[in-house]
Protein backbone atom coordinates (compact mmCIF):
# COMPACT_ATOMS: atom_id res chain seq x y z
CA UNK A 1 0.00 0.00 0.00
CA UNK A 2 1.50 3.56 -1.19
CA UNK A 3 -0.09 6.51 0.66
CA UNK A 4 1.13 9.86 -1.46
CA UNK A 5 1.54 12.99 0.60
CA UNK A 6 2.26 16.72 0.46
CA UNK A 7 5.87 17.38 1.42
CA UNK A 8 6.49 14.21 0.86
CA UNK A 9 8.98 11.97 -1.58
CA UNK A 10 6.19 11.16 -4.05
CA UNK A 11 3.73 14.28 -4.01
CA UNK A 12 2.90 15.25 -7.37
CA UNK A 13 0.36 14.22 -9.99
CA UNK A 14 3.87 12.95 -12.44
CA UNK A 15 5.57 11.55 -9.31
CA UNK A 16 2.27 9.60 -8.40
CA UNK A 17 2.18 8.38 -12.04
CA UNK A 18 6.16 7.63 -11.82
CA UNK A 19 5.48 5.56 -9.11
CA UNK A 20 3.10 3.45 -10.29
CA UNK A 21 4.05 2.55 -13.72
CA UNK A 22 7.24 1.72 -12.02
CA UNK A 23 5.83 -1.13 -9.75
CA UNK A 24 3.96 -4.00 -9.80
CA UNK A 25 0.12 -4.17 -9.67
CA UNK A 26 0.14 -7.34 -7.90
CA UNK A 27 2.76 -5.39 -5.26
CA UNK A 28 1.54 -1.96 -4.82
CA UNK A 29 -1.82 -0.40 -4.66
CA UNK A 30 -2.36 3.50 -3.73
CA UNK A 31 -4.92 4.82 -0.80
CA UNK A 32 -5.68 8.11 -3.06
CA UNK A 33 -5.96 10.93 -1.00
CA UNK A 34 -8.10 13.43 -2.99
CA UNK A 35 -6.81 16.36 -0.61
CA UNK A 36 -3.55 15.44 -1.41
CA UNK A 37 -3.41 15.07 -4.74
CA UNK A 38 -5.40 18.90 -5.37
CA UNK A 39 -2.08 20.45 -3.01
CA UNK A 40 0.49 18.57 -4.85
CA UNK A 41 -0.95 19.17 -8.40
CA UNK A 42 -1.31 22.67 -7.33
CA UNK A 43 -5.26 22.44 -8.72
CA UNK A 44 -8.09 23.72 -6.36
CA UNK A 45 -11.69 25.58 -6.87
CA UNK A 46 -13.53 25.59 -9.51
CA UNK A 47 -13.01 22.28 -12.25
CA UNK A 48 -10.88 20.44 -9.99
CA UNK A 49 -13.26 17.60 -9.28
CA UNK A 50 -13.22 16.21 -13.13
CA UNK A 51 -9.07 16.09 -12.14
CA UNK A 52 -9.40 14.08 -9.52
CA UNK A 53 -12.19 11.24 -10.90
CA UNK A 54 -9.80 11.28 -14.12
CA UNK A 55 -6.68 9.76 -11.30
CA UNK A 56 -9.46 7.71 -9.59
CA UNK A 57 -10.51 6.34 -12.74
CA UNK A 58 -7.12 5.94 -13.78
CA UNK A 59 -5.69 3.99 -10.99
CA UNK A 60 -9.32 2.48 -10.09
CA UNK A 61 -7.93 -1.10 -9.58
CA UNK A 62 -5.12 0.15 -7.15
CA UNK A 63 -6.94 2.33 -4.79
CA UNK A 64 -8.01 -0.21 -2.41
CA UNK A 65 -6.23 -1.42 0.96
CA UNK A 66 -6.99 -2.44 4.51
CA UNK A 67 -6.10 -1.03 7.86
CA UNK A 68 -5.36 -3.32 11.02
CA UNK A 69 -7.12 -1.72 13.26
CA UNK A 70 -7.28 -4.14 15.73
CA UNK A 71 -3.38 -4.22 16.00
CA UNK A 72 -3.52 -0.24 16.36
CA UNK A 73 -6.07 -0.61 19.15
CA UNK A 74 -3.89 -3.64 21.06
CA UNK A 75 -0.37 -1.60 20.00
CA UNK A 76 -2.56 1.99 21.94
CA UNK A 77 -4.15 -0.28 24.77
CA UNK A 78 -0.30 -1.69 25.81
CA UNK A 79 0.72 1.76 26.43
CA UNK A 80 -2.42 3.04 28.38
CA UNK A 81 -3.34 5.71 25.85
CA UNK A 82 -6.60 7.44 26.49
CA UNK A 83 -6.40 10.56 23.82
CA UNK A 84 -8.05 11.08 20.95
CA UNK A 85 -7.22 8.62 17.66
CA UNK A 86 -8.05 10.35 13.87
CA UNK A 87 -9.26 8.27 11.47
CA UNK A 88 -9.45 10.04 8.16
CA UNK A 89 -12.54 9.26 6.31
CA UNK A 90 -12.41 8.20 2.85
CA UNK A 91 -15.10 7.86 -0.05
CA UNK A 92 -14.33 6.03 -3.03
CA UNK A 93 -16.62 5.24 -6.11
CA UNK A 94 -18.62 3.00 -5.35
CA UNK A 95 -18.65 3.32 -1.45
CA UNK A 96 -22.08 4.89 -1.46
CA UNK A 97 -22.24 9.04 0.14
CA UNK A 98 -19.94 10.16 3.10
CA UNK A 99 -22.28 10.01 5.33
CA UNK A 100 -23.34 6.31 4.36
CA UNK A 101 -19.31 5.64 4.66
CA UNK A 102 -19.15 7.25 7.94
CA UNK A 103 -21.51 4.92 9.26
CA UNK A 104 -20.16 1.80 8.25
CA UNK A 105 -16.99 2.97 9.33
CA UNK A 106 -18.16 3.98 12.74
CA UNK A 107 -20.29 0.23 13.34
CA UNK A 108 -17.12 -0.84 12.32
CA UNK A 109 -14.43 0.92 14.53
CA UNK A 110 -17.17 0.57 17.37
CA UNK A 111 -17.31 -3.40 17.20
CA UNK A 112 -13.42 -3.41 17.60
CA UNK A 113 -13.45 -1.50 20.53
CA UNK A 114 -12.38 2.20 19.41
């Protein structure tokens, strides 16, 4: 799993691109970060959206990935932590509205214990 970020060694829209043409499909998949992408491409307002489904169309069948969770939560519960824990929420095609994907999400972080 390849997470791109601002400030970051692979930021850009051509880095991105670099990246993945570069590795194998069967290897590396990317957890697109629309937010991301707009800073690094230096994009933003108005007609930025059609940008963004173009990469998620793109890359469509190397967006996906899994989280362990449950390892986090055991990993946080060794060391006593009682703050707050972010998860960033993220809609994909397909995933239904954000709202609809916050709600899964939630059922979903609540049944593990966070």
């Amino acid at each position: 799993m390849f997470h791109h970020h601002c400030a970051g060694y692979i930021e850009t829209p051509a880095e991105i691109d670099r990246l993945l043409e570069n590795t194998d499909t069967g290897l590396v998949n990317l957890v697109f970060d629309t937010g991301q992408y707009l800073f690094g491409s230096g994009i933003g307002g108005s007609g930025s959206d059609g940008k963004v489904l173009s990469v998620l169309e793109r890359y469509n069948e190397r967006g996906t990935g899994c989280v362990d969770f449950k390892g986090g939560l055991r990993w946080l519960n060794k060391r006593d932590y009682s703050g707050w824990v972010l998860v960033e929420q993220e809609v994909l095609a397909g995933m239904g509205s954000p709202k609809e994907s916050s709600q899964r999400n939630r059922v979903s972080l609540r049944s593990i214990g966070l």
